[in-house]
PDB file of N, CA and C in Angstrom:
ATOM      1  N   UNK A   1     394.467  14.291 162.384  1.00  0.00           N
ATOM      2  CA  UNK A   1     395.851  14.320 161.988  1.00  0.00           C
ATOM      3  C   UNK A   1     396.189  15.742 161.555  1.00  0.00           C
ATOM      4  N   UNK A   2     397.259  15.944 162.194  1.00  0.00           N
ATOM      5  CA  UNK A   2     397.307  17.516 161.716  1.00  0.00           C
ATOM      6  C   UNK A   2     398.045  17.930 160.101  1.00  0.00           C
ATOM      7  N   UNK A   3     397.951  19.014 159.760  1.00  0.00           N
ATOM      8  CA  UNK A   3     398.494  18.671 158.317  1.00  0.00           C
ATOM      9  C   UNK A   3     399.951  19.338 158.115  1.00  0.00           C
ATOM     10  N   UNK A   4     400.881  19.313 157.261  1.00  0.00           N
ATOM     11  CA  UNK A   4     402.079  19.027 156.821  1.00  0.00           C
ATOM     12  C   UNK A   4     402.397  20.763 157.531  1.00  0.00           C
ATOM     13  N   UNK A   5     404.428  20.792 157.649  1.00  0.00           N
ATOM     14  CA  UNK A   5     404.007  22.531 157.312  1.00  0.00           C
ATOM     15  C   UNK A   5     404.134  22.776 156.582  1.00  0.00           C
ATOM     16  N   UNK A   6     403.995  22.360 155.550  1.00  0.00           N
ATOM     17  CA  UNK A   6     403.822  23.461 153.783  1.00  0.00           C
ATOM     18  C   UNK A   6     402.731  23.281 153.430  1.00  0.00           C
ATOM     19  N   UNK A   7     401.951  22.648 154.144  1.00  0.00           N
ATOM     20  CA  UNK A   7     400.269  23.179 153.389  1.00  0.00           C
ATOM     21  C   UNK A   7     399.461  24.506 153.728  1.00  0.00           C
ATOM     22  N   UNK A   8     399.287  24.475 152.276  1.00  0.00           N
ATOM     23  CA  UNK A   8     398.611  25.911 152.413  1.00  0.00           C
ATOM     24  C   UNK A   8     397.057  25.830 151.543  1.00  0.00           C
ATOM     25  N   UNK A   9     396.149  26.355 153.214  1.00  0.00           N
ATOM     26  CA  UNK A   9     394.849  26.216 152.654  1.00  0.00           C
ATOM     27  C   UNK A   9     394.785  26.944 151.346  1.00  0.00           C
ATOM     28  N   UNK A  10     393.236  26.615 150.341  1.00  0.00           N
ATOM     29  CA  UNK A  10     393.398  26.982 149.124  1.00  0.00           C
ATOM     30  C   UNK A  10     391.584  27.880 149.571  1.00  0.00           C
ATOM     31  N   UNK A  11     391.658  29.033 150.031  1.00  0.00           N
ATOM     32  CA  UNK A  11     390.360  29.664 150.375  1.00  0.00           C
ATOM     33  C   UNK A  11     389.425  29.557 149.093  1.00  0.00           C
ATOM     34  N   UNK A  12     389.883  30.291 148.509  1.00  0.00           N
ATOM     35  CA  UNK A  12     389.331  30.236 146.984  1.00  0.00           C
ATOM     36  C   UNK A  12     388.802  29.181 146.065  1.00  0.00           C
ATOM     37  N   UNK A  13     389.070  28.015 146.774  1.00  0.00           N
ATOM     38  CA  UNK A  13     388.566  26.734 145.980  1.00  0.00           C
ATOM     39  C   UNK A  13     387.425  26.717 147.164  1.00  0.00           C
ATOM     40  N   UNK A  14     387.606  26.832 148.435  1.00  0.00           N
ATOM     41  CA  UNK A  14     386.847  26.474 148.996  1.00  0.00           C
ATOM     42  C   UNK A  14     385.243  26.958 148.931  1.00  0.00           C
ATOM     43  N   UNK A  15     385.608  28.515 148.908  1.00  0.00           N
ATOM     44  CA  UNK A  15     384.578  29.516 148.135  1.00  0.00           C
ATOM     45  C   UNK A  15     383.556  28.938 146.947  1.00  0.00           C
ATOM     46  N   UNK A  16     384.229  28.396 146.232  1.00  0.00           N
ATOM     47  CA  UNK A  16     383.996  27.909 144.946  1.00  0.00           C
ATOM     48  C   UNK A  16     383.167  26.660 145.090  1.00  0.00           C
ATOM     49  N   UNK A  17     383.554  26.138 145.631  1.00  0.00           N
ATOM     50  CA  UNK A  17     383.017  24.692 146.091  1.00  0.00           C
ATOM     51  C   UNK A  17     381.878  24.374 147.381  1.00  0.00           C
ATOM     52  N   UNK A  18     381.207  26.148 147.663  1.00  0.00           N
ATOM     53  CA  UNK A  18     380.583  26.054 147.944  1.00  0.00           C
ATOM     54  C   UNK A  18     378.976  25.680 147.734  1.00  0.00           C
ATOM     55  N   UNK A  19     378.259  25.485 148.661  1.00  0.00           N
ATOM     56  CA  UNK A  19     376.885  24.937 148.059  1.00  0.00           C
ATOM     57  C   UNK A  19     376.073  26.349 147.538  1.00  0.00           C
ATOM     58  N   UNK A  20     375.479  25.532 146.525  1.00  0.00           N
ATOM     59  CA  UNK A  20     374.468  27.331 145.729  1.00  0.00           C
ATOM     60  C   UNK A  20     373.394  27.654 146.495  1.00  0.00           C
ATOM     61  N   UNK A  21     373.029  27.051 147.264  1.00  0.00           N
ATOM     62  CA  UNK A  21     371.895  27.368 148.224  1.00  0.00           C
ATOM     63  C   UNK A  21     372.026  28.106 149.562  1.00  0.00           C
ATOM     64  N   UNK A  22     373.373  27.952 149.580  1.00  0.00           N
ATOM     65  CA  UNK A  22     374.074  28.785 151.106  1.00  0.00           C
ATOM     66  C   UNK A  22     374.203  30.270 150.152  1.00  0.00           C
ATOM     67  N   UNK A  23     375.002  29.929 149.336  1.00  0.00           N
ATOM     68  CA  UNK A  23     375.334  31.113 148.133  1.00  0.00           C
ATOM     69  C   UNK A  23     374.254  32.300 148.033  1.00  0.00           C
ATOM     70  N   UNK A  24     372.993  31.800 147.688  1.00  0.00           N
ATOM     71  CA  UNK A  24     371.734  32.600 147.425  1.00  0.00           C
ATOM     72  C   UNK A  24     371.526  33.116 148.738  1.00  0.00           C
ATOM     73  N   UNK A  25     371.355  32.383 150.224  1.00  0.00           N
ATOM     74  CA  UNK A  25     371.000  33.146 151.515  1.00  0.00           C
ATOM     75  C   UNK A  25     371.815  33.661 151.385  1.00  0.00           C
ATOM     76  N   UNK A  26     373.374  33.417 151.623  1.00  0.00           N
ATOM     77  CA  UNK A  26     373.998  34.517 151.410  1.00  0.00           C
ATOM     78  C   UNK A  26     374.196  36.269 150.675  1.00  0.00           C
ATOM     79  N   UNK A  27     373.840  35.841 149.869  1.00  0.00           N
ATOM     80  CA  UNK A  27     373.301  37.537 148.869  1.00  0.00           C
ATOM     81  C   UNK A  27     371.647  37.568 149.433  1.00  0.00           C
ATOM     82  N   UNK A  28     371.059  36.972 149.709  1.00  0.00           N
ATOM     83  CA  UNK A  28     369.819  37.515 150.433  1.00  0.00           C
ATOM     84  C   UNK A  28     370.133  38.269 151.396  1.00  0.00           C
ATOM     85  N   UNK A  29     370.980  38.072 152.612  1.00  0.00           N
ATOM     86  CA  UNK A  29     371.445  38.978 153.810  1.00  0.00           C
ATOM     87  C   UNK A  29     372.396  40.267 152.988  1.00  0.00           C
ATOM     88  N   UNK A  30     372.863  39.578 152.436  1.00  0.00           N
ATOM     89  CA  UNK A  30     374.071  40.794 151.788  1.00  0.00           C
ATOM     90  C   UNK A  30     373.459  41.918 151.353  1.00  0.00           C
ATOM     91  N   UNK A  31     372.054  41.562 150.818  1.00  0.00           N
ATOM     92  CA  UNK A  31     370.954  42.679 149.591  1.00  0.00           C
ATOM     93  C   UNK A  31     370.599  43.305 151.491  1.00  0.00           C
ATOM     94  N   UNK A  32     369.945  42.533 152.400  1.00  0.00           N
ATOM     95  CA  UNK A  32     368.987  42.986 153.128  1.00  0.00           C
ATOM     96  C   UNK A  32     370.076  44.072 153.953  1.00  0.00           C
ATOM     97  N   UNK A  33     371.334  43.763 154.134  1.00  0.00           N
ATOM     98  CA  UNK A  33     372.072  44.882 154.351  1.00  0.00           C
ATOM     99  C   UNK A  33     371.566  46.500 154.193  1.00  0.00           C
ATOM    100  N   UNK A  34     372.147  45.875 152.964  1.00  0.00           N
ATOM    101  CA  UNK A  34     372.450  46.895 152.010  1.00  0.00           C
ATOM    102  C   UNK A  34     371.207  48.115 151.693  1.00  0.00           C
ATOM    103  N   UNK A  35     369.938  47.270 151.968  1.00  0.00           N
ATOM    104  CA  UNK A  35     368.963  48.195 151.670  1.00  0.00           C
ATOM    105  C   UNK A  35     368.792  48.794 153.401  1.00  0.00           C
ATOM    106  N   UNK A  36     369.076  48.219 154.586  1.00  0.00           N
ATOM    107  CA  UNK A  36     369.301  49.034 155.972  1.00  0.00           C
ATOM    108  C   UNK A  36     370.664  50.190 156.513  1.00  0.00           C
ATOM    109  N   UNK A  37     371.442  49.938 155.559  1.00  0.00           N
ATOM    110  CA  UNK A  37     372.401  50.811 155.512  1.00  0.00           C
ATOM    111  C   UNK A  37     371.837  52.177 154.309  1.00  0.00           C
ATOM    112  N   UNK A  38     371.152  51.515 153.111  1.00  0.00           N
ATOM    113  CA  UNK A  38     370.589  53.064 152.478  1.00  0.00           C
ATOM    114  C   UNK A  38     369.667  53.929 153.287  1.00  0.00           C
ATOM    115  N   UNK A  39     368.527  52.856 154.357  1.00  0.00           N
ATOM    116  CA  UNK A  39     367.875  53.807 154.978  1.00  0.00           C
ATOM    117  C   UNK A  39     368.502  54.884 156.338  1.00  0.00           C
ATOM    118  N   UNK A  40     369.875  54.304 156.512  1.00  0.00           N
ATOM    119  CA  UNK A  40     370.616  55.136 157.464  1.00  0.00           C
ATOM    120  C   UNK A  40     370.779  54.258 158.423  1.00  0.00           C
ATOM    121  N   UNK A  41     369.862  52.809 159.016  1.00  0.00           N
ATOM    122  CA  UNK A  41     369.446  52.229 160.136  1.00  0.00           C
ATOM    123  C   UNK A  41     371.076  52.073 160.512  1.00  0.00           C
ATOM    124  N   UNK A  42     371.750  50.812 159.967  1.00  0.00           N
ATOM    125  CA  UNK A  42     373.246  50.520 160.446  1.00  0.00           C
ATOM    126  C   UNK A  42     374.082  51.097 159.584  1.00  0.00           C
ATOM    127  N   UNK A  43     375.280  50.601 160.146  1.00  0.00           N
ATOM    128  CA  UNK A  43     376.769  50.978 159.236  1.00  0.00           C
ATOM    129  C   UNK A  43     377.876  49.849 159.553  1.00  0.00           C
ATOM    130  N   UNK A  44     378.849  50.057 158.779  1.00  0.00           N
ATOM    131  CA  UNK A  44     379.468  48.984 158.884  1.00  0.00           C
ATOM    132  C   UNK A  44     380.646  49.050 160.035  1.00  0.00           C
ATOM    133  N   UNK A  45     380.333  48.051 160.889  1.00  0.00           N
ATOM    134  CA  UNK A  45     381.405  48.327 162.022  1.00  0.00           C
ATOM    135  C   UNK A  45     380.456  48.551 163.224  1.00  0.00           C
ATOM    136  N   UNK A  46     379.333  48.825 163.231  1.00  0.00           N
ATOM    137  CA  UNK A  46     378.495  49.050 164.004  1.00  0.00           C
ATOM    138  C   UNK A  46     378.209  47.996 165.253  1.00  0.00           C
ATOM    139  N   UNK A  47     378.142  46.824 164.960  1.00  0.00           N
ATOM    140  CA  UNK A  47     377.849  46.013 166.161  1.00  0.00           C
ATOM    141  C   UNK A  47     376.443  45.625 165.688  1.00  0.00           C
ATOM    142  N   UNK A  48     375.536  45.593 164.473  1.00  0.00           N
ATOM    143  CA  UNK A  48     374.393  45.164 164.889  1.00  0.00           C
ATOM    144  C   UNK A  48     374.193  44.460 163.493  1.00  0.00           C
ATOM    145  N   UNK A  49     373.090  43.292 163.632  1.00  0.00           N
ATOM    146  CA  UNK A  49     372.799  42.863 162.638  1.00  0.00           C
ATOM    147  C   UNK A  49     371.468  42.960 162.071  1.00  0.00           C
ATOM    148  N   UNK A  50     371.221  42.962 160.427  1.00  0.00           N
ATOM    149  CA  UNK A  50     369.642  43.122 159.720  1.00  0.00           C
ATOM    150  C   UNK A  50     369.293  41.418 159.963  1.00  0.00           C
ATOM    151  N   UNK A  51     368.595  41.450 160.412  1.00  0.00           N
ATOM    152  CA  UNK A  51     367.544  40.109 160.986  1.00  0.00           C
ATOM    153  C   UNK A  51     366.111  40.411 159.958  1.00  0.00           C
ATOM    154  N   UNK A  52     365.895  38.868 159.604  1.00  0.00           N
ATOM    155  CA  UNK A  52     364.784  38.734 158.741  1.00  0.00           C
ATOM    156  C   UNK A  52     363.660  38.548 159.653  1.00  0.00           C
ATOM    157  N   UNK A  53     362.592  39.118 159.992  1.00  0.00           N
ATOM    158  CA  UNK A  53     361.150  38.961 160.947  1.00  0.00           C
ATOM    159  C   UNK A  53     360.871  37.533 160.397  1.00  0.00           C
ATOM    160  N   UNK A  54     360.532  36.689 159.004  1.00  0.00           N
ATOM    161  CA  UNK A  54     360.378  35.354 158.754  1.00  0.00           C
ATOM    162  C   UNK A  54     361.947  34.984 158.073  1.00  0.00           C
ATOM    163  N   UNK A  55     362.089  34.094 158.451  1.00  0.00           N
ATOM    164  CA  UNK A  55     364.343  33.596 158.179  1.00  0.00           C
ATOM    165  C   UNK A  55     363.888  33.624 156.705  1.00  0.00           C
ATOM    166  N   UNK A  56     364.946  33.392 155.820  1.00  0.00           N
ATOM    167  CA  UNK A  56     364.766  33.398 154.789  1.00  0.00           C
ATOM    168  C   UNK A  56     365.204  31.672 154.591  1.00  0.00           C
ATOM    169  N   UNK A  57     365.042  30.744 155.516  1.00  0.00           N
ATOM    170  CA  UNK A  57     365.202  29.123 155.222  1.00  0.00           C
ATOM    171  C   UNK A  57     363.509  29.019 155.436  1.00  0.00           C
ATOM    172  N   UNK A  58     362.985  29.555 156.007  1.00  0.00           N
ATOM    173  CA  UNK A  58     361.669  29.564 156.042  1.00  0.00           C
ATOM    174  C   UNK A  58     360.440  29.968 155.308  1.00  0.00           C
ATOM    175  N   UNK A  59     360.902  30.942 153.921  1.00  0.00           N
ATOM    176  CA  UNK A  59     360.567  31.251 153.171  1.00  0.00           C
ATOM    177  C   UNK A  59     360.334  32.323 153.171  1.00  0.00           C
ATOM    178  N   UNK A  60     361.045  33.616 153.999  1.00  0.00           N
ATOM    179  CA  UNK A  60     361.145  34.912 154.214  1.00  0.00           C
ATOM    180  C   UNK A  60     361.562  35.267 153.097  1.00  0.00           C
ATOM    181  N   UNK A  61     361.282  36.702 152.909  1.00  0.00           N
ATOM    182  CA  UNK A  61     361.646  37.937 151.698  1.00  0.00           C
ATOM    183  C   UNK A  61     362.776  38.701 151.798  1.00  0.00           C
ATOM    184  N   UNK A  62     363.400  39.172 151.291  1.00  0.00           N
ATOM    185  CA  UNK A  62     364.265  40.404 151.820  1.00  0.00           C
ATOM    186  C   UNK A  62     363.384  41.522 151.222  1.00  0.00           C
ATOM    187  N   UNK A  63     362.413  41.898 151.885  1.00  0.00           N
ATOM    188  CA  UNK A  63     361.925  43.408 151.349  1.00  0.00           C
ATOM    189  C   UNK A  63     361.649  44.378 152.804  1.00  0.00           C
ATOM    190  N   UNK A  64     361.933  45.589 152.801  1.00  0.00           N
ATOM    191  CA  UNK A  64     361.842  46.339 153.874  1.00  0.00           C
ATOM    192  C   UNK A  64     360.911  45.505 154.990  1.00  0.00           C
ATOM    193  N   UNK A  65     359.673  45.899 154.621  1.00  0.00           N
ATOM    194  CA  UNK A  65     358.809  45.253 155.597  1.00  0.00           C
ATOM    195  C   UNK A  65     359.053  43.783 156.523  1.00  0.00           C
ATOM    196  N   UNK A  66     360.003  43.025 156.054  1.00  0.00           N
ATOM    197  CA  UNK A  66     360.125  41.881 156.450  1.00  0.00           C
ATOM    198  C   UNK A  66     361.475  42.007 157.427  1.00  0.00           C
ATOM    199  N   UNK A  67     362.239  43.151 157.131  1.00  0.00           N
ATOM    200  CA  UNK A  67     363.915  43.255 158.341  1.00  0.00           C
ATOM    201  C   UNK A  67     363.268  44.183 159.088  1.00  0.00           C
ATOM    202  N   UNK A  68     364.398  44.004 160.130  1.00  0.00           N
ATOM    203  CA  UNK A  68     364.752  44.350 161.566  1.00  0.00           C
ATOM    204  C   UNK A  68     366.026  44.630 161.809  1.00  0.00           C
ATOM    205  N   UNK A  69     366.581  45.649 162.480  1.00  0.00           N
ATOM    206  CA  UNK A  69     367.743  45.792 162.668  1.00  0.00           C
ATOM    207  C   UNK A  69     367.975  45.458 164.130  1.00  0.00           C
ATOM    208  N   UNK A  70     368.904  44.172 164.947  1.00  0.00           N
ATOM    209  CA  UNK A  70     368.857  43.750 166.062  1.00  0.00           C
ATOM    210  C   UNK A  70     370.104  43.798 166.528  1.00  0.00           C
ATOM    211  N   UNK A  71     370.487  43.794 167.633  1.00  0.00           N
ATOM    212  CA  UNK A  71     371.857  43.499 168.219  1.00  0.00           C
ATOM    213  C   UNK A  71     372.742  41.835 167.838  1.00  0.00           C
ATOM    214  N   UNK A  72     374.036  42.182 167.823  1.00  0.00           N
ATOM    215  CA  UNK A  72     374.294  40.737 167.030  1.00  0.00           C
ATOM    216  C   UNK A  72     373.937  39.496 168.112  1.00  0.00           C
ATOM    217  N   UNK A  73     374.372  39.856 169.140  1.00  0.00           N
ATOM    218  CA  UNK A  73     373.573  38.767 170.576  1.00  0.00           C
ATOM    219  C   UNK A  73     372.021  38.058 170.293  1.00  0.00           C
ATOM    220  N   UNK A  74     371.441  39.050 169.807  1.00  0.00           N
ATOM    221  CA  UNK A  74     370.013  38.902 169.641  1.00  0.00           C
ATOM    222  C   UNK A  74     369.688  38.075 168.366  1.00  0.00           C
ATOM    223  N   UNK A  75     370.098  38.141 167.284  1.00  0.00           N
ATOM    224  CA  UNK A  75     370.107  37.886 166.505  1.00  0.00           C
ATOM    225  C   UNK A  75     370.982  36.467 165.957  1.00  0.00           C
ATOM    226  N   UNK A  76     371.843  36.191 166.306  1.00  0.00           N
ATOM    227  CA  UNK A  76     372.680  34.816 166.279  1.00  0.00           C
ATOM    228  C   UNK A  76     372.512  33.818 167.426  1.00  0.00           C
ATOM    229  N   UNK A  77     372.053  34.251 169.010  1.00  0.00           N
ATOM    230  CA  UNK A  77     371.751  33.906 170.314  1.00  0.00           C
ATOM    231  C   UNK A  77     371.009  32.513 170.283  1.00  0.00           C
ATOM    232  N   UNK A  78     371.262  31.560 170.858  1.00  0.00           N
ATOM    233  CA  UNK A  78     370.598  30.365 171.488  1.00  0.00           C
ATOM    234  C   UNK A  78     370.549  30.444 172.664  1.00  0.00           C
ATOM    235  N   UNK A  79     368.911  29.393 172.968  1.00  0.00           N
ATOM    236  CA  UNK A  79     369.048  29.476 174.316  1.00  0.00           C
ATOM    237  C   UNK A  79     370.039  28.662 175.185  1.00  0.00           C
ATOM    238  N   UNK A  80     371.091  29.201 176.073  1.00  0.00           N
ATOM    239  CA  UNK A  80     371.941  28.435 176.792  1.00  0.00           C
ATOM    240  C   UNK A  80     371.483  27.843 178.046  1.00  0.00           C
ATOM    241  N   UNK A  81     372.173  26.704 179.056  1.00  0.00           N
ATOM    242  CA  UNK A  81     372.358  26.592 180.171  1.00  0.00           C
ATOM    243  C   UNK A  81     373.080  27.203 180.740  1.00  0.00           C
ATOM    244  N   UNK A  82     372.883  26.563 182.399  1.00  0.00           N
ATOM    245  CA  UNK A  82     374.245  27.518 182.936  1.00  0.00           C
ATOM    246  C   UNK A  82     375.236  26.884 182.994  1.00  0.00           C
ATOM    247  N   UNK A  83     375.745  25.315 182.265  1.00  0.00           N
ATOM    248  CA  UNK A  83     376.932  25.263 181.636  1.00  0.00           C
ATOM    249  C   UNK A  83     377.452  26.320 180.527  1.00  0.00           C
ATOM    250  N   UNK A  84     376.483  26.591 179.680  1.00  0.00           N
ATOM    251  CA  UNK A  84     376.788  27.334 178.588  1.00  0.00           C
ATOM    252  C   UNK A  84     376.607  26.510 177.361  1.00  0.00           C
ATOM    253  N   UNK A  85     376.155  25.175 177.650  1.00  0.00           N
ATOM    254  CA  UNK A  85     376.154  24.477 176.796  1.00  0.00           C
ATOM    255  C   UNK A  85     374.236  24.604 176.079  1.00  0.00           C
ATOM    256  N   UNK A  86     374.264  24.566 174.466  1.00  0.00           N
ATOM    257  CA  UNK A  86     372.739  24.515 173.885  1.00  0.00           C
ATOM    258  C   UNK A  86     371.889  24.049 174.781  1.00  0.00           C
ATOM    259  N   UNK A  87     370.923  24.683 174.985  1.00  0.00           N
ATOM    260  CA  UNK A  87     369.284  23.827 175.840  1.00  0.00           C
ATOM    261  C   UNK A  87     369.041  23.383 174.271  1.00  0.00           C
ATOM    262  N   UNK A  88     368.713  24.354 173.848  1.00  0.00           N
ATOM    263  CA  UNK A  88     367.800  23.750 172.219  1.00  0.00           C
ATOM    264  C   UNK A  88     368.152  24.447 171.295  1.00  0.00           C
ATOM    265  N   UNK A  89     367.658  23.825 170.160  1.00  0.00           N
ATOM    266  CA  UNK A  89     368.113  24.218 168.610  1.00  0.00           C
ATOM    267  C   UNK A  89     367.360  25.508 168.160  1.00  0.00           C
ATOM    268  N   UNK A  90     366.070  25.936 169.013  1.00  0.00           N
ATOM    269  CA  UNK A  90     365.596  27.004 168.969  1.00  0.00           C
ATOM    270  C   UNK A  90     365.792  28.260 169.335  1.00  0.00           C
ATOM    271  N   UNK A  91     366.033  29.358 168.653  1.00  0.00           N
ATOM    272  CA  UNK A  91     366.825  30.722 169.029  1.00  0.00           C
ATOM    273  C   UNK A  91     365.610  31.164 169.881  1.00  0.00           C
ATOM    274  N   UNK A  92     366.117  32.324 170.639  1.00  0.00           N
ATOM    275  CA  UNK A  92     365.546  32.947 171.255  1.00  0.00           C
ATOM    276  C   UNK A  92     364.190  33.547 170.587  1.00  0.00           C
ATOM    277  N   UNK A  93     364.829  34.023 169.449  1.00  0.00           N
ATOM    278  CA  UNK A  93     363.818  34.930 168.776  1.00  0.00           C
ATOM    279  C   UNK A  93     362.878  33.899 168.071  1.00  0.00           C
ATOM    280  N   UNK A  94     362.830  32.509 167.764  1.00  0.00           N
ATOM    281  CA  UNK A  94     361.957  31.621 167.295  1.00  0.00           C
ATOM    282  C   UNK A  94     360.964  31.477 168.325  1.00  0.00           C
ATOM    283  N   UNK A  95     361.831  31.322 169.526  1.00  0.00           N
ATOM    284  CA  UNK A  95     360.393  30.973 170.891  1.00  0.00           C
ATOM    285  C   UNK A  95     359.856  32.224 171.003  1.00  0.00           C
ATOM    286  N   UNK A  96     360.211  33.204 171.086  1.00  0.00           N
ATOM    287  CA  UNK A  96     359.440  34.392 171.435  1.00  0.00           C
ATOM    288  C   UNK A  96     358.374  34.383 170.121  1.00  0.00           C
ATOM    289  N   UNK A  97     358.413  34.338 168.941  1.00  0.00           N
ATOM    290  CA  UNK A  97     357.423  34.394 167.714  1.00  0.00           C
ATOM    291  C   UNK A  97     356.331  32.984 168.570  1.00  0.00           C
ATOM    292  N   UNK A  98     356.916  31.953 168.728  1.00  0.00           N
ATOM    293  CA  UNK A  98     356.077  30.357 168.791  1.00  0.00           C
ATOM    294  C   UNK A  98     355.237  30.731 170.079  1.00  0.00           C
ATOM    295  N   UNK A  99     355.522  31.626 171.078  1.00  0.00           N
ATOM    296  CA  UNK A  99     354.886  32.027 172.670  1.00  0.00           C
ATOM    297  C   UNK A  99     353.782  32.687 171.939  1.00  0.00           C
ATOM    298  N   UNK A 100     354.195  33.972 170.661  1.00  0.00           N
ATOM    299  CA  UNK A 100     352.794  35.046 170.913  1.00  0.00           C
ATOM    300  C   UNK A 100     351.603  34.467 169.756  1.00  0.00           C
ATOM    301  N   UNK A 101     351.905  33.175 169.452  1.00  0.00           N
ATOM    302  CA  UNK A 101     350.736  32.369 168.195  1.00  0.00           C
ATOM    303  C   UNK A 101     349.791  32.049 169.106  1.00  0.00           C
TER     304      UNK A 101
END
């Protein structure tokens, strides 16, 4: 059902009412930024993203040794068909780690 025209989303509650566990990954990527932009690697506007080598749902770190600076394709990417539609829930970069064990 679509909604009225005088409603007006309320972003800020929504923010708020977010879960604390998204919250924390969230400032985990935000920190892992931040410490690849001090070493010079990206910038903002750049096109690329700091990728964790172990995810941080997996029990990854944000400490140097553990990022990567990747293309955003590379880094957000599933594997597709040639509908375009998901093959699997596994990213690219998960099968490539699960191939070299």
């Amino acid at each position: 059902m679509p909604s009225s025209k005088k409603y007006k989303r309320d972003y800020v509650q929504e923010r708020l009412a977010e879960d604390p566990s998204r919250v924390k990954d969230r400032a985990a990527r935000n920190k892992a930024r931040a410490i690849m932009a001090k070493k010079g690697l990206v910038k903002k506007g750049d096109g690329k993203d700091v990728g964790h080598k172990q995810a941080i749902s997996r029990g990854g770190t944000t400490t140097p040794a553990n990022l990567m600076v990747q293309s955003a394709a590379a880094n957000r990417s599933f594997k597709r068909k040639s509908s375009g539609a998901m093959a699997s829930e596994t990213s690219r970069k998960e099968a490539k780690r699960k191939s070299k064990r």
